[in-house]
C-alpha atoms as a PDB file:
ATOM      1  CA  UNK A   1      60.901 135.375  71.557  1.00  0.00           C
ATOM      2  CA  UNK A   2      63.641 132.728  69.959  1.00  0.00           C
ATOM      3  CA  UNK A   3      66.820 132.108  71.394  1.00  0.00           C
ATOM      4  CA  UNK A   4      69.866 133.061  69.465  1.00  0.00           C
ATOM      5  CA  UNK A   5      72.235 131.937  71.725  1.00  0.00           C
ATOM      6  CA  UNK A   6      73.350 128.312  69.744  1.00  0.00           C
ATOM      7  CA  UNK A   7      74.701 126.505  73.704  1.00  0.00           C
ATOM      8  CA  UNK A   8      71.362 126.800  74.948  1.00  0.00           C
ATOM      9  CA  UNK A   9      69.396 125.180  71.678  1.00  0.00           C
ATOM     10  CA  UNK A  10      67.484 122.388  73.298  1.00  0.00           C
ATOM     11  CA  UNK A  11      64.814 120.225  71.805  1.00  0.00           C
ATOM     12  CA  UNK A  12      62.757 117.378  73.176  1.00  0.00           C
ATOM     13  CA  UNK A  13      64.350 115.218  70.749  1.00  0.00           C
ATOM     14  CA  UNK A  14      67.161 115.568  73.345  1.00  0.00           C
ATOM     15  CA  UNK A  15      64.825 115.199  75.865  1.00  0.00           C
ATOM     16  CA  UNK A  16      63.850 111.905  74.641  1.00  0.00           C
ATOM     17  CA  UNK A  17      67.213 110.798  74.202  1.00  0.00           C
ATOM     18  CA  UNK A  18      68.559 111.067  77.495  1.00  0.00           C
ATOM     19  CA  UNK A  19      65.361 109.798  78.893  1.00  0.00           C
ATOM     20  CA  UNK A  20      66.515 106.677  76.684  1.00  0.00           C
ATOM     21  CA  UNK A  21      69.855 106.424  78.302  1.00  0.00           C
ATOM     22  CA  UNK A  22      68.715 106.837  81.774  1.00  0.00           C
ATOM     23  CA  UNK A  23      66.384 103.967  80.966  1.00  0.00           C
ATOM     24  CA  UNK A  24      68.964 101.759  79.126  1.00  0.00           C
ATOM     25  CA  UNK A  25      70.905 102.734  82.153  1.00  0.00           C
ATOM     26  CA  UNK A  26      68.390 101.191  84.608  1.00  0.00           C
ATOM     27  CA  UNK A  27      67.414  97.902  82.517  1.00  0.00           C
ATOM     28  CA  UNK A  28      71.182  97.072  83.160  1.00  0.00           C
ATOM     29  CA  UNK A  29      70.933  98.044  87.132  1.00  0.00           C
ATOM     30  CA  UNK A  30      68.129  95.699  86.950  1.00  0.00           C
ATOM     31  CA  UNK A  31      69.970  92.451  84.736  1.00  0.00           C
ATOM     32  CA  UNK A  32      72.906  93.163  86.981  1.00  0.00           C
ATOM     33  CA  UNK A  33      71.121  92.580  90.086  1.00  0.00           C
ATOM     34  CA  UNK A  34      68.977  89.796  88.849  1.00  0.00           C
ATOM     35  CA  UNK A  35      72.615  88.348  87.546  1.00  0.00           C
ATOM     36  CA  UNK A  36      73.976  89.106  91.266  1.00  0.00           C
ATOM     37  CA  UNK A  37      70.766  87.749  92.917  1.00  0.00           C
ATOM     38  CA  UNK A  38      71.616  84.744  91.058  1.00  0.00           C
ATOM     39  CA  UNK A  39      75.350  84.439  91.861  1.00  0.00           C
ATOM     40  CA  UNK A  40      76.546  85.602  88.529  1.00  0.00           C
ATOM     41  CA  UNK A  41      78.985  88.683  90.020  1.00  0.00           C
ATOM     42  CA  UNK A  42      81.061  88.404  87.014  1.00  0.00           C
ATOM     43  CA  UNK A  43      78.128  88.943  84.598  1.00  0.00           C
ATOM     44  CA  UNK A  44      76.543  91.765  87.137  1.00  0.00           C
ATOM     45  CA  UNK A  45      79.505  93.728  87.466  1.00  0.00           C
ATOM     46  CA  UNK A  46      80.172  93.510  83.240  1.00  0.00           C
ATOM     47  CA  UNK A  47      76.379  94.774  83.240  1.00  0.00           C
ATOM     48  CA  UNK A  48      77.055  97.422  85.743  1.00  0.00           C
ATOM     49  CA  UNK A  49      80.319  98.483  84.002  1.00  0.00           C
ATOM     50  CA  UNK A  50      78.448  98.944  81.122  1.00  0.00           C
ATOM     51  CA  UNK A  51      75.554 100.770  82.933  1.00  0.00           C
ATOM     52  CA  UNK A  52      78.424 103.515  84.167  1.00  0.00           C
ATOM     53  CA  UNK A  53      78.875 104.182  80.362  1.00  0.00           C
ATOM     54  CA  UNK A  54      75.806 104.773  79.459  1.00  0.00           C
ATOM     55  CA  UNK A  55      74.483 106.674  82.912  1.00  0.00           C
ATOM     56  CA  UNK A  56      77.933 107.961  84.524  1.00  0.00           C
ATOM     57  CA  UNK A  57      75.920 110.168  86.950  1.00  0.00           C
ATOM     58  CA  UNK A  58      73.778 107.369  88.258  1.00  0.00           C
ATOM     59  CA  UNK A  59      74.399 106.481  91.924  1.00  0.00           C
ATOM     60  CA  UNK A  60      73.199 103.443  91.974  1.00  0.00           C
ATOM     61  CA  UNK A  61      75.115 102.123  89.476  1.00  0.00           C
ATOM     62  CA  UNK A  62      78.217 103.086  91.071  1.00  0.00           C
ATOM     63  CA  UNK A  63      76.927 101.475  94.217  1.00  0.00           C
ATOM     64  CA  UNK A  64      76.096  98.114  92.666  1.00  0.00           C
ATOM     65  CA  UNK A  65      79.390  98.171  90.782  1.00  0.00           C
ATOM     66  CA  UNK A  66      81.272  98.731  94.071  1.00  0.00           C
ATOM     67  CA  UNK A  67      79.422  95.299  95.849  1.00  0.00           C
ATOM     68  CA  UNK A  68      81.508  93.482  93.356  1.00  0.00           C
ATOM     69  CA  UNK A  69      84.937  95.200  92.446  1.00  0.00           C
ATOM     70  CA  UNK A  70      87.957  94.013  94.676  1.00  0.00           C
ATOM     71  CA  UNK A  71      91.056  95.756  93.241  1.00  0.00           C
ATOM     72  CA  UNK A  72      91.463  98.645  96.526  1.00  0.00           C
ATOM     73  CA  UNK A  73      92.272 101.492  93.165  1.00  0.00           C
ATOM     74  CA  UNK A  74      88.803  99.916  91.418  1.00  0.00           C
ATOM     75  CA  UNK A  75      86.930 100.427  95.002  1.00  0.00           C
ATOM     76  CA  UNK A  76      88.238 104.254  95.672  1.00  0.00           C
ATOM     77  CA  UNK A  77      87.131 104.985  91.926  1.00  0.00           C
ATOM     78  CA  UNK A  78      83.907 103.700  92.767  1.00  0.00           C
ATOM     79  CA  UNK A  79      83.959 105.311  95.771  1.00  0.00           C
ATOM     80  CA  UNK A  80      84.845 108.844  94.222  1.00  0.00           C
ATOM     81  CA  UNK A  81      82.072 108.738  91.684  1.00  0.00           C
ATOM     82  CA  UNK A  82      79.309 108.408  94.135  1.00  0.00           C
ATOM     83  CA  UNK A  83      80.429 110.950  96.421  1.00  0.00           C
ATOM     84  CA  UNK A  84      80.859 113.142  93.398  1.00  0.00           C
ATOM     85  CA  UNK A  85      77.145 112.763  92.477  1.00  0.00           C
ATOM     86  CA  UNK A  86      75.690 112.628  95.797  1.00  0.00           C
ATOM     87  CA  UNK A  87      78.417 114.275  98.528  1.00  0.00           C
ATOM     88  CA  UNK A  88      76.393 113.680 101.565  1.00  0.00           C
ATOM     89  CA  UNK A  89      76.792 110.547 100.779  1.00  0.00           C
ATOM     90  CA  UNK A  90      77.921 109.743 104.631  1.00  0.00           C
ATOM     91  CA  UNK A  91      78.420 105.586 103.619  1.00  0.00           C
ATOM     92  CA  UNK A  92      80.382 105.968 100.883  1.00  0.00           C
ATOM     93  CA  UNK A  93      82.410 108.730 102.689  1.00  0.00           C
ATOM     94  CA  UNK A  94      83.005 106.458 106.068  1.00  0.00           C
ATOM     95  CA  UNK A  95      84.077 103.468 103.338  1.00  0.00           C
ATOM     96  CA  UNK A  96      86.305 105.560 101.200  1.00  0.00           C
ATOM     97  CA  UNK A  97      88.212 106.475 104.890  1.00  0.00           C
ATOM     98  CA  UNK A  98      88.336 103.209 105.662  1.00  0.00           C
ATOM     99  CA  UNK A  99      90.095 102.265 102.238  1.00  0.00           C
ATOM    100  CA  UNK A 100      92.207 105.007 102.697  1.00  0.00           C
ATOM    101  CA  UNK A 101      93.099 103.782 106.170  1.00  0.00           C
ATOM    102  CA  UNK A 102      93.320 100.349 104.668  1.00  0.00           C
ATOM    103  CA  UNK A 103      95.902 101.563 102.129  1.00  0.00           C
ATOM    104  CA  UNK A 104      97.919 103.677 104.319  1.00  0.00           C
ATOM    105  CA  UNK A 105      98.321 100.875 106.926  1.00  0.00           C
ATOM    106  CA  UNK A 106      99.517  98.684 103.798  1.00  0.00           C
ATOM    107  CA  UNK A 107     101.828 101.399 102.946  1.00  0.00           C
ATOM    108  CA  UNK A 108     103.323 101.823 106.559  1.00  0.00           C
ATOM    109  CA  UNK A 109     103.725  97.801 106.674  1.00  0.00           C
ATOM    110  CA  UNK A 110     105.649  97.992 103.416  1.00  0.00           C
ATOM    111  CA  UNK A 111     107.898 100.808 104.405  1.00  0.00           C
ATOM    112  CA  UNK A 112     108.366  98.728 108.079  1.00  0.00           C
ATOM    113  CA  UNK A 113     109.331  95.406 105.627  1.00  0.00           C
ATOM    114  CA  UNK A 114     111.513  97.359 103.523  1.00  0.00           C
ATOM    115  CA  UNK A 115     113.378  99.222 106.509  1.00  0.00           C
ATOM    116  CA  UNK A 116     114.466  95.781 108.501  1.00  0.00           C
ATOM    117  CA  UNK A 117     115.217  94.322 105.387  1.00  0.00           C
ATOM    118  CA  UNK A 118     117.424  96.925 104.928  1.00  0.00           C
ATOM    119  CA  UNK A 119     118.691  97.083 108.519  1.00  0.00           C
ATOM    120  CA  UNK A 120     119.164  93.286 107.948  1.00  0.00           C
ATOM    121  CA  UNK A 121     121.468  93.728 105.114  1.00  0.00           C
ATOM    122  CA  UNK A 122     123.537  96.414 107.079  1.00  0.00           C
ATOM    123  CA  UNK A 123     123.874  94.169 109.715  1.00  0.00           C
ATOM    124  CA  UNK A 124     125.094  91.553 107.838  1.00  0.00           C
ATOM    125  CA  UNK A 125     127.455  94.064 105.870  1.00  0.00           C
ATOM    126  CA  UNK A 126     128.949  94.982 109.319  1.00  0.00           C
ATOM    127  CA  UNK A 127     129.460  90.893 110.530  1.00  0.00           C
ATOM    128  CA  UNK A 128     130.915  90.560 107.113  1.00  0.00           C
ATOM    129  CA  UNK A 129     133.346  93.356 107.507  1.00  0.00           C
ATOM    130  CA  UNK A 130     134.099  92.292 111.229  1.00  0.00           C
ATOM    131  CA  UNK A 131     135.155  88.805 109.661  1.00  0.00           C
ATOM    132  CA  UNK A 132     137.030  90.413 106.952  1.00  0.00           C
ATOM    133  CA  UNK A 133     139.008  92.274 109.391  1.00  0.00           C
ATOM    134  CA  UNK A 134     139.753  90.116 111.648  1.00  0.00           C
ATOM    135  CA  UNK A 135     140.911  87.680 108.441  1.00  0.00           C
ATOM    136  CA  UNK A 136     143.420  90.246 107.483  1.00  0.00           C
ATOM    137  CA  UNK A 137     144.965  90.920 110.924  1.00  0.00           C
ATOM    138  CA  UNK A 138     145.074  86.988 111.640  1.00  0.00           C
ATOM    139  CA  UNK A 139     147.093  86.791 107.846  1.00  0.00           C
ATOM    140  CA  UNK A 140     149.419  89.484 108.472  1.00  0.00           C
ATOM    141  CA  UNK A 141     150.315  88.283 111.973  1.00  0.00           C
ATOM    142  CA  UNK A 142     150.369  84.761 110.461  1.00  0.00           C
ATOM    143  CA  UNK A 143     152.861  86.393 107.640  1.00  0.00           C
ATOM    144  CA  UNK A 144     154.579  87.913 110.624  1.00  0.00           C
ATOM    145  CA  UNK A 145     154.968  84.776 112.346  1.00  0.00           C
ATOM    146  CA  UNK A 146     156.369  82.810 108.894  1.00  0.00           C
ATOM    147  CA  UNK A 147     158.514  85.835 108.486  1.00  0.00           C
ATOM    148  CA  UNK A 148     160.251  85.268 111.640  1.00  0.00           C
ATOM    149  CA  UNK A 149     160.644  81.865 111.310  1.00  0.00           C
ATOM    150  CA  UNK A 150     162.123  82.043 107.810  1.00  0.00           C
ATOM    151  CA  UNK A 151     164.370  84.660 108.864  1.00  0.00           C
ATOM    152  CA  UNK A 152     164.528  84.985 112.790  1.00  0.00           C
ATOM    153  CA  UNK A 153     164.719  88.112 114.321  1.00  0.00           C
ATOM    154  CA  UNK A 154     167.966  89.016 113.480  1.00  0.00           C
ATOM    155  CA  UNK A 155     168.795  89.469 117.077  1.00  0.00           C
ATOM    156  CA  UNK A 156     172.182  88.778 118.436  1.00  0.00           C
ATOM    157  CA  UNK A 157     174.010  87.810 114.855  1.00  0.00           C
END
């Protein structure tokens, strides 16, 4: 019986063809860690980049590529990737927390910078306008004071 339905037309053609990526997939696992072995983490993780092209639902991959990313957004993708392929992935999980937790206690930091800078800048607003004020009332009793001694008080004339 054929199959009429056009989505599910399958040949082993297409077989052989994804069999081919999966294995041009692992030749680069393998340069990558024979470049990483070696101390070439620039060449592994442009092998390993390449490698998530070709074979974006290999785990491994993603693993390897995560050994030598640094950027904390690079990591999480990483990190996201191999728990989408494999979610009982219980190491990736416990290291995306902790970049999470990493993140959150950079944000937190940032916000605790950004509020005593602020609280800084209001304090020194408020020592400014204390100065300010007390400039004024030491000018007007100073005009107060030339005033009088210009004119005199007027008393008794």
């Amino acid at each position: 019986m054929a199959n009429t339905d056009a989505s599910l037309d399958f040949s082993f053609d297409d077989l052989d063809a994804l069999q081919e990526k999966k294995s041009r997939g692992n030749d680069l696992l393998l340069l990558g860690k024979a470049a990483y072995d070696a101390g070439d983490k620039r060449m592994a993780h442009d092998l390993w980049r390449e490698a998530t092209g070709i074979d974006p639902y290999n785990e491994n991959v993603w693993t390897a590529l995560l050994m030598v990313i640094e950027a904390p957004e690079d990591r999480r993708v990483c990190l996201d990737n191999i728990i989408a392929i494999n979610p009982t992935n219980m190491k990736a999980r416990r290291a995306l927390m902790a970049l999470t937790d990493r993140e959150q206690a950079r944000q937190r930091a940032r916000e605790a910078e950004a509020a005593a800078l602020l609280k800084h800048k209001a304090e020194r607003r408020k020592k400014l306008v204390r100065r300010l004020g007390f400039a004024l009332v030491m000018a007007v009793l100073i005009a107060i004071a030339v005033a009088v001694a210009v004119f005199g008080l007027g008393v008794g004339r």
